[in-house]
PDB file of N, CA and C in Angstrom:
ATOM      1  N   UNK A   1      73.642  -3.617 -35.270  1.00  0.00           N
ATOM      2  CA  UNK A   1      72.948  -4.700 -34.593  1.00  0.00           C
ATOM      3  C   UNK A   1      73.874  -5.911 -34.522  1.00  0.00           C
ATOM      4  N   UNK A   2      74.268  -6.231 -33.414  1.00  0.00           N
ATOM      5  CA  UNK A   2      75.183  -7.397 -32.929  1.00  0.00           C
ATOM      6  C   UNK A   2      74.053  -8.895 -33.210  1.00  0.00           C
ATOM      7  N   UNK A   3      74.620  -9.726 -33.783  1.00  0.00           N
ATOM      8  CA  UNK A   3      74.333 -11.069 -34.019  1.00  0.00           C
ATOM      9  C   UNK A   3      74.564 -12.559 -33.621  1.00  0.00           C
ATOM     10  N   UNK A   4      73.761 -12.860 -32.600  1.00  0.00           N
ATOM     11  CA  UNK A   4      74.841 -14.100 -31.934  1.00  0.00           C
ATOM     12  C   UNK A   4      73.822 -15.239 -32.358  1.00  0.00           C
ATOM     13  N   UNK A   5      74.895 -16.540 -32.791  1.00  0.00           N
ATOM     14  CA  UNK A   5      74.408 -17.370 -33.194  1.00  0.00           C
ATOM     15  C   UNK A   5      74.917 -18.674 -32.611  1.00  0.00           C
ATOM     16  N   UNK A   6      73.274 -19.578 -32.233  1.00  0.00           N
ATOM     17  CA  UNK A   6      73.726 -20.685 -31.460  1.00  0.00           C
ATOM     18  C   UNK A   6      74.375 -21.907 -31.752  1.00  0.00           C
ATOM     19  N   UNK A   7      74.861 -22.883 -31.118  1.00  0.00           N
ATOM     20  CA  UNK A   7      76.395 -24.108 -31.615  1.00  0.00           C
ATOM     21  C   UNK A   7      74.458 -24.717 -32.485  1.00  0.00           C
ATOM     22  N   UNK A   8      73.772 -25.159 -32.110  1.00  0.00           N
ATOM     23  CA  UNK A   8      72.635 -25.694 -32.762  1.00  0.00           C
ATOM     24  C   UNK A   8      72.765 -25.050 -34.448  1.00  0.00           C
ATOM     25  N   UNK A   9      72.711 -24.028 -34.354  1.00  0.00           N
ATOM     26  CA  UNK A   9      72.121 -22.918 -35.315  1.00  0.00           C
ATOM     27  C   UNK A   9      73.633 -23.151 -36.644  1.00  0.00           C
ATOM     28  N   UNK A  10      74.832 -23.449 -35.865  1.00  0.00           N
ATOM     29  CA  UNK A  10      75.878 -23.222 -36.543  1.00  0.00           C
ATOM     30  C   UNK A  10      75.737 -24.775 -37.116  1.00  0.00           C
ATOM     31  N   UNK A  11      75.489 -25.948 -36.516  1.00  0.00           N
ATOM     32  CA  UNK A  11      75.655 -27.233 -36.773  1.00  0.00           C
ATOM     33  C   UNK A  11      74.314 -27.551 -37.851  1.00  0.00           C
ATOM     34  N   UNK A  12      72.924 -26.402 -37.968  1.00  0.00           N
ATOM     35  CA  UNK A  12      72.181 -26.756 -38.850  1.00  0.00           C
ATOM     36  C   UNK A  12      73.171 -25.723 -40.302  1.00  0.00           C
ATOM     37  N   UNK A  13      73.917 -24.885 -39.885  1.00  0.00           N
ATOM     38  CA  UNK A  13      74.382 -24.000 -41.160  1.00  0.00           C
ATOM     39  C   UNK A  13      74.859 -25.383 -41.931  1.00  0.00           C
ATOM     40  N   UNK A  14      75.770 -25.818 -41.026  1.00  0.00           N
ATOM     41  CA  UNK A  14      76.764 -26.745 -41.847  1.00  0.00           C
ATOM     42  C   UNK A  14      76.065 -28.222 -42.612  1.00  0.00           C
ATOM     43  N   UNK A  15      74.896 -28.405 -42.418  1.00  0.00           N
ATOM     44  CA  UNK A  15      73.726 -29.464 -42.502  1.00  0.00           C
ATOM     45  C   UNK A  15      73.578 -28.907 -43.655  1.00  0.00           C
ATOM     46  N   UNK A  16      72.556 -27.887 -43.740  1.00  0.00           N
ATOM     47  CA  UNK A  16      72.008 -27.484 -45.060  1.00  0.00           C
ATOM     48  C   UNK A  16      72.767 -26.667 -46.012  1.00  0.00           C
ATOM     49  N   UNK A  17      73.965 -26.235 -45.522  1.00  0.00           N
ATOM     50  CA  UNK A  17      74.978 -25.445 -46.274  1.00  0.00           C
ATOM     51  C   UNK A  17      73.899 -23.990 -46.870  1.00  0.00           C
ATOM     52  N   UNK A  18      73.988 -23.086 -45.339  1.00  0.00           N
ATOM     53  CA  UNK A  18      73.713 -22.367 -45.437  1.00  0.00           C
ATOM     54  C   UNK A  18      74.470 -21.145 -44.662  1.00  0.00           C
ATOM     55  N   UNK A  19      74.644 -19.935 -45.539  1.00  0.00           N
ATOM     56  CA  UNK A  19      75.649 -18.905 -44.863  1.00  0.00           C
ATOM     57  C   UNK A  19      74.986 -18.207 -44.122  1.00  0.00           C
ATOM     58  N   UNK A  20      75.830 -16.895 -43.563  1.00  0.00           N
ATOM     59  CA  UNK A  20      75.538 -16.389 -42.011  1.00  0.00           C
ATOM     60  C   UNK A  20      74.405 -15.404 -43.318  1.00  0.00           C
ATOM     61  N   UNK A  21      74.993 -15.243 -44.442  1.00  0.00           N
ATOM     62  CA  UNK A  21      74.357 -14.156 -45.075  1.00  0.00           C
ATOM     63  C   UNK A  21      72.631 -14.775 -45.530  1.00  0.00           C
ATOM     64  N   UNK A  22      72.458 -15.893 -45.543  1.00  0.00           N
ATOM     65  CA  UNK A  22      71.219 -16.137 -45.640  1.00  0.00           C
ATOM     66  C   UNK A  22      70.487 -16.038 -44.329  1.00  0.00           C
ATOM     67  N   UNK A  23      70.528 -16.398 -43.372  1.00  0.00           N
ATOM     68  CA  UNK A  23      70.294 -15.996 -41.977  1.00  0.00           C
ATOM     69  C   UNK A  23      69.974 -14.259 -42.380  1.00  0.00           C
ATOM     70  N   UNK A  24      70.873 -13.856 -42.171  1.00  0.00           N
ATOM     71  CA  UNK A  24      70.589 -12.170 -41.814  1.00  0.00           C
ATOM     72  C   UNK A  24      69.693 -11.540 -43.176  1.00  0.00           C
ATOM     73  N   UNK A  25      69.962 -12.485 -43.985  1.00  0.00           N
ATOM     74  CA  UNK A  25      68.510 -11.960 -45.202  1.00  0.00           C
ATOM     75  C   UNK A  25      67.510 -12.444 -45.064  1.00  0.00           C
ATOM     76  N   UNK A  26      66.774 -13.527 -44.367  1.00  0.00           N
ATOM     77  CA  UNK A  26      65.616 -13.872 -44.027  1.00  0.00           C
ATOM     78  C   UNK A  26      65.451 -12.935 -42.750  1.00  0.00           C
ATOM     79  N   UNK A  27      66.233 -12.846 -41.960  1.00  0.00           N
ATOM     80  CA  UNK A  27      65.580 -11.744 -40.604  1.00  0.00           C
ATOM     81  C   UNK A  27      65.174 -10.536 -41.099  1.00  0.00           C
ATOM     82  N   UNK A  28      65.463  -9.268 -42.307  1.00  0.00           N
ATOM     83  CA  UNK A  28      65.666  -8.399 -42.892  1.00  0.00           C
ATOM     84  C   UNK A  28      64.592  -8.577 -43.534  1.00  0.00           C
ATOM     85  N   UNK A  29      64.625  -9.387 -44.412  1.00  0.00           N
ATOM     86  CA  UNK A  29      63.226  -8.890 -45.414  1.00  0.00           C
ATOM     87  C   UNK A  29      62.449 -10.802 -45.354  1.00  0.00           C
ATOM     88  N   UNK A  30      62.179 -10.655 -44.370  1.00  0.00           N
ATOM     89  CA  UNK A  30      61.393 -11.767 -44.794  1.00  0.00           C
ATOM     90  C   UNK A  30      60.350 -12.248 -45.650  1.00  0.00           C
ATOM     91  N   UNK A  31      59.536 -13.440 -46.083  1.00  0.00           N
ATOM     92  CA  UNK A  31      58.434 -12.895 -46.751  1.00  0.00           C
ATOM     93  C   UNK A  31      57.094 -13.398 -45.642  1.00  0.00           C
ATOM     94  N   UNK A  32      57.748 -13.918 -44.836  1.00  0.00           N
ATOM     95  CA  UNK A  32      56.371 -14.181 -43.785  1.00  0.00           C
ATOM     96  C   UNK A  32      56.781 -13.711 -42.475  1.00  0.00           C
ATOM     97  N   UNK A  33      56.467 -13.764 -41.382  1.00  0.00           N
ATOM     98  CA  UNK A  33      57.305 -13.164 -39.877  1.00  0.00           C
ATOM     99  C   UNK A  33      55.941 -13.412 -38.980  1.00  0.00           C
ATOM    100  N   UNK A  34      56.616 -14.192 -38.053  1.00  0.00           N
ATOM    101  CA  UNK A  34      55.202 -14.173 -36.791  1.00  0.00           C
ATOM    102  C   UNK A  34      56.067 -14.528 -35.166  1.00  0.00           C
ATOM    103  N   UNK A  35      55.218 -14.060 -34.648  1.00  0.00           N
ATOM    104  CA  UNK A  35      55.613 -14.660 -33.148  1.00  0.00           C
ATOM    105  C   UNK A  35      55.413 -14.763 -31.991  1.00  0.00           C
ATOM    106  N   UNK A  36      55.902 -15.971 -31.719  1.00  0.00           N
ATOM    107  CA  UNK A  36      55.522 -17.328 -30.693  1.00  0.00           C
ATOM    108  C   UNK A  36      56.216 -17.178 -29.257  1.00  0.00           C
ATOM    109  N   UNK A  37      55.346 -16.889 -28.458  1.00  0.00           N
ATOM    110  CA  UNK A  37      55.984 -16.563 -26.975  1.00  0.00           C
ATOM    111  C   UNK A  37      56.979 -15.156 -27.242  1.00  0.00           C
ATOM    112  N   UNK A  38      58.380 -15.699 -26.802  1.00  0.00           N
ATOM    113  CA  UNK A  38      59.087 -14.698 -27.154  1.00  0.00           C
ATOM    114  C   UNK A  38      60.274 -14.595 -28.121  1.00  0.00           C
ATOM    115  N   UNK A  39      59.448 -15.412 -29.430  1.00  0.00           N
ATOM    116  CA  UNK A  39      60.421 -15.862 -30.184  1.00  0.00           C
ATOM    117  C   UNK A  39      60.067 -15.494 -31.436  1.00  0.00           C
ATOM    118  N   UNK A  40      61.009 -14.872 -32.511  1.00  0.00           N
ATOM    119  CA  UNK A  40      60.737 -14.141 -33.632  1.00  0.00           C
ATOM    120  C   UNK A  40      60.325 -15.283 -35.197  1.00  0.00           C
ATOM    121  N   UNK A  41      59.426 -15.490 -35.736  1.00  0.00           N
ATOM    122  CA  UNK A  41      59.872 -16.373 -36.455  1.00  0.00           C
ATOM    123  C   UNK A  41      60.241 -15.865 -38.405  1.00  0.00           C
ATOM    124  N   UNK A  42      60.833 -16.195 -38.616  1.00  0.00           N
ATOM    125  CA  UNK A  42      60.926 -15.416 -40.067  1.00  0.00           C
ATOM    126  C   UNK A  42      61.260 -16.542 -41.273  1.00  0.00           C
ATOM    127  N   UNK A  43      59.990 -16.258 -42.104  1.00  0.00           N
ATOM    128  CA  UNK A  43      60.325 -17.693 -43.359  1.00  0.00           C
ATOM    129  C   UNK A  43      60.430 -16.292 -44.943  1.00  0.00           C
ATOM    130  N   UNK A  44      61.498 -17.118 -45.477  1.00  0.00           N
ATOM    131  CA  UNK A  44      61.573 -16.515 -46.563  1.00  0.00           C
ATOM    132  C   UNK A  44      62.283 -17.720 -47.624  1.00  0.00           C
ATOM    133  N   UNK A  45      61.836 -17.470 -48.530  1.00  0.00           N
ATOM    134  CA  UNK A  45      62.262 -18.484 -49.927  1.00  0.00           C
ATOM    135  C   UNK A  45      63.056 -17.813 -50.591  1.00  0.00           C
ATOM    136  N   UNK A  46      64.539 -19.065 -51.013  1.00  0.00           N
ATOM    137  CA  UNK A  46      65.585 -18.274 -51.763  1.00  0.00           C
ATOM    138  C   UNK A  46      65.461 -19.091 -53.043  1.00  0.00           C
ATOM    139  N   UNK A  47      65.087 -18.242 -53.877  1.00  0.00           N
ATOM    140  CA  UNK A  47      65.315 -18.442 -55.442  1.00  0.00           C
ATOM    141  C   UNK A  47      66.626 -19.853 -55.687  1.00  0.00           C
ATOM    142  N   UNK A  48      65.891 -21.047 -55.909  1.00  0.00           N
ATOM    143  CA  UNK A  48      67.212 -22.163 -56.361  1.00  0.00           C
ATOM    144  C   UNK A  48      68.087 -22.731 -55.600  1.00  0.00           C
ATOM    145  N   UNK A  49      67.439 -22.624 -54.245  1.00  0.00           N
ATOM    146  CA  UNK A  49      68.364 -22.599 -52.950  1.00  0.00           C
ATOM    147  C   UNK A  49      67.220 -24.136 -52.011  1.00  0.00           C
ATOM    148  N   UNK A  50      68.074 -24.634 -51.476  1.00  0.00           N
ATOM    149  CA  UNK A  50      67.251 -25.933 -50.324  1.00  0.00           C
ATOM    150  C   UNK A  50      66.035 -26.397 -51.200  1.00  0.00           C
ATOM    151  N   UNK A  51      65.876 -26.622 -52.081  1.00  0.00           N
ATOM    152  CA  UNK A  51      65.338 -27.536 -53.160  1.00  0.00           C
ATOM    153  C   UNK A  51      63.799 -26.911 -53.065  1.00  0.00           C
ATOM    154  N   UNK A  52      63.782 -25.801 -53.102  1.00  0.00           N
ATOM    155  CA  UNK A  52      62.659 -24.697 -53.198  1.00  0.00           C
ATOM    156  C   UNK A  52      61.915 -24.821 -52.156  1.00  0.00           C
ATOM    157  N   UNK A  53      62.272 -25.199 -50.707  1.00  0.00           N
ATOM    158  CA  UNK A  53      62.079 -24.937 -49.700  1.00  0.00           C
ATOM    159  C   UNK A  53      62.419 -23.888 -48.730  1.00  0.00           C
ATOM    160  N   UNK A  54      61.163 -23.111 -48.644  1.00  0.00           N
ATOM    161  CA  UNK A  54      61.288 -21.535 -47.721  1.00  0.00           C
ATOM    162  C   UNK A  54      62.039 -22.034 -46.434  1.00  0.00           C
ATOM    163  N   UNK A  55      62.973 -21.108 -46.202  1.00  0.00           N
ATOM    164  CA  UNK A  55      64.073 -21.126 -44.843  1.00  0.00           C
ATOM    165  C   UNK A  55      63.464 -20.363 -43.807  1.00  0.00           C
ATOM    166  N   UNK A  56      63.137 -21.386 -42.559  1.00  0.00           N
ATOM    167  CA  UNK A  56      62.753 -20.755 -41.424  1.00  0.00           C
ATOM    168  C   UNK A  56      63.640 -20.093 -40.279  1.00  0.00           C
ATOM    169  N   UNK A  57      63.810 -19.220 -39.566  1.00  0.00           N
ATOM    170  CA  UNK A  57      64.806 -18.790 -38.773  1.00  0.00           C
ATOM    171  C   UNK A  57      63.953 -18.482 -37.821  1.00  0.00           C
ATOM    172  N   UNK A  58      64.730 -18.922 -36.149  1.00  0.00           N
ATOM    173  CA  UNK A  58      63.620 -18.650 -35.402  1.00  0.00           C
ATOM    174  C   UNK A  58      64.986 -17.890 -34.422  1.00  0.00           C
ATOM    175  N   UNK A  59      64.730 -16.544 -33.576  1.00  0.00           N
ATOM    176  CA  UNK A  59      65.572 -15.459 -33.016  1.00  0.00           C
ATOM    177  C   UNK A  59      64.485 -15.422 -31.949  1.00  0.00           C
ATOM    178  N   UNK A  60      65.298 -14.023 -31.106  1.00  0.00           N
ATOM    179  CA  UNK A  60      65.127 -13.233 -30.145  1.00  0.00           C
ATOM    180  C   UNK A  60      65.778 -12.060 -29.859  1.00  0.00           C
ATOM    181  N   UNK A  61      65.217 -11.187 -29.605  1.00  0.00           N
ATOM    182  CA  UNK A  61      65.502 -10.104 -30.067  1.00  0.00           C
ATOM    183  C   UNK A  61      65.705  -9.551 -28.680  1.00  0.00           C
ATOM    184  N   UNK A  62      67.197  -9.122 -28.239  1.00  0.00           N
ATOM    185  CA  UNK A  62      67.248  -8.022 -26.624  1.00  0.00           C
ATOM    186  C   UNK A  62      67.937  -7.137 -26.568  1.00  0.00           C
ATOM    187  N   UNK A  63      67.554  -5.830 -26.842  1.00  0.00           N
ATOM    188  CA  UNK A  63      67.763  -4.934 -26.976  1.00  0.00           C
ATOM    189  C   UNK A  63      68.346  -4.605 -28.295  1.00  0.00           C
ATOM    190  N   UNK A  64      69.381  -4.160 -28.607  1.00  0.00           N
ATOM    191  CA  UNK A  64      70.450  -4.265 -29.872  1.00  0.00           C
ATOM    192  C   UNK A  64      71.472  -5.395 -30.690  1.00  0.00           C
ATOM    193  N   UNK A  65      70.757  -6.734 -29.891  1.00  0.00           N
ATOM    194  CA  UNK A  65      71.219  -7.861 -29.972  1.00  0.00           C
ATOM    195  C   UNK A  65      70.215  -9.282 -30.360  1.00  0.00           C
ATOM    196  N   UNK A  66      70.738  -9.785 -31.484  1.00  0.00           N
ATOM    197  CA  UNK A  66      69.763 -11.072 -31.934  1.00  0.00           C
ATOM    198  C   UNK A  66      70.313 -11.842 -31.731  1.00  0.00           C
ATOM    199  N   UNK A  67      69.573 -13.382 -30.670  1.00  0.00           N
ATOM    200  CA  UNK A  67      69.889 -14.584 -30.874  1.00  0.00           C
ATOM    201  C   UNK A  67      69.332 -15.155 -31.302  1.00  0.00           C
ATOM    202  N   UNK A  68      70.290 -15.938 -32.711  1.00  0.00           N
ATOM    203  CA  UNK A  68      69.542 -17.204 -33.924  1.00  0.00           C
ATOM    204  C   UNK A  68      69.382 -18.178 -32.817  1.00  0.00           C
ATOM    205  N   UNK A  69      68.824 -18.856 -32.704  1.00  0.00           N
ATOM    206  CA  UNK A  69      68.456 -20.173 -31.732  1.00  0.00           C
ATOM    207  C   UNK A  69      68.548 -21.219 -33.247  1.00  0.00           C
ATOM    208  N   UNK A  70      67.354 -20.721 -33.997  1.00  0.00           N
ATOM    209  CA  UNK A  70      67.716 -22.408 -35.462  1.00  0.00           C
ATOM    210  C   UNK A  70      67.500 -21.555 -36.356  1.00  0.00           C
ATOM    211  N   UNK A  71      67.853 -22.699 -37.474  1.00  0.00           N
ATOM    212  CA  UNK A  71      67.008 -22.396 -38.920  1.00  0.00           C
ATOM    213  C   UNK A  71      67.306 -23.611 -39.853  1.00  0.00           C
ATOM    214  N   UNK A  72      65.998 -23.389 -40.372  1.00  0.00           N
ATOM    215  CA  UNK A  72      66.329 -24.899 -41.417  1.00  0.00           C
ATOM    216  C   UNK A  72      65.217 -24.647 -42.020  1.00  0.00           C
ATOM    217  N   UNK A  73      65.344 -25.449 -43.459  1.00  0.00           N
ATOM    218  CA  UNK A  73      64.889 -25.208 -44.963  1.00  0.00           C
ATOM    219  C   UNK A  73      63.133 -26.232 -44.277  1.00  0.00           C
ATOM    220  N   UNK A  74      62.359 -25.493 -44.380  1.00  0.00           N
ATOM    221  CA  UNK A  74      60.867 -26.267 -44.346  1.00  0.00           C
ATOM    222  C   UNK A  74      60.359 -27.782 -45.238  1.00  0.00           C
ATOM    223  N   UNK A  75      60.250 -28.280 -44.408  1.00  0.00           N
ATOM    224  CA  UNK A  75      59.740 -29.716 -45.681  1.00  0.00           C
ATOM    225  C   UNK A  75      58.671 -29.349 -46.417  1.00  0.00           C
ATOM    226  N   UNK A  76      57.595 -28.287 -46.410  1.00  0.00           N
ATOM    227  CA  UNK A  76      56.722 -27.978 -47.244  1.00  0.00           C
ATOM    228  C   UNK A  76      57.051 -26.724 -48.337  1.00  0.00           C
ATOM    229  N   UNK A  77      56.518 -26.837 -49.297  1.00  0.00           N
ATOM    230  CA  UNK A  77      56.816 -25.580 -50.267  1.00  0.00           C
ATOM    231  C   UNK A  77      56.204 -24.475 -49.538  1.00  0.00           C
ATOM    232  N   UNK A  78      55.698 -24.326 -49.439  1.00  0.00           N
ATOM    233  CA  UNK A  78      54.374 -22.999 -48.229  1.00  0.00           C
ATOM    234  C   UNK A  78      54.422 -23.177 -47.130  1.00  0.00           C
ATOM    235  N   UNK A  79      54.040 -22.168 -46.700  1.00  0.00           N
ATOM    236  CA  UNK A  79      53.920 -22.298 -44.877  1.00  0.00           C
ATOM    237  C   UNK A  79      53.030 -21.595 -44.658  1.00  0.00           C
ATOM    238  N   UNK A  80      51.675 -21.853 -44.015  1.00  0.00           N
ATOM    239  CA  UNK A  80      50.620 -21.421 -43.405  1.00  0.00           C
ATOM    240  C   UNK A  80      50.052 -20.274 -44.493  1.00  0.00           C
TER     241      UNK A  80
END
């Protein structure tokens, strides 16, 4: 599965100092996943990571190919 990720998506990595490998572990096993129009959303919480704020990643999925559009650490501890 090919992975393309947007200049947005790369400029929030470097914000929250987050790697490509957290990205592709919230798409993989998320602990929540829903979606909006045609857009994937996936929140998962990393143990000691963005000040115990679950990381949202929002994709699209075409064919054998994902585009990250964002992601960034949630201002709430929970989400929905």
């Amino acid at each position: 599965m090919k992975i393309k990720l947007s200049r947005h998506l790369r400029n929030n990595m470097r914000l929250y100092k987050m790697s490509e490998k957290d990205i592709v572990d919230a798409i993989q096993t998320p602990d929540l996943s829903d979606i909006e129009e045609h857009k994937i959303i996936a929140v998962k919480k990393f143990a000691g990571r963005f000040s115990g704020h679950p990381l949202k990643v929002v994709y699209e999925k075409t064919g054998k190919e994902l585009f990250v559009i964002t992601a960034y650490p949630l201002k709430k501890k929970s989400w929905r």
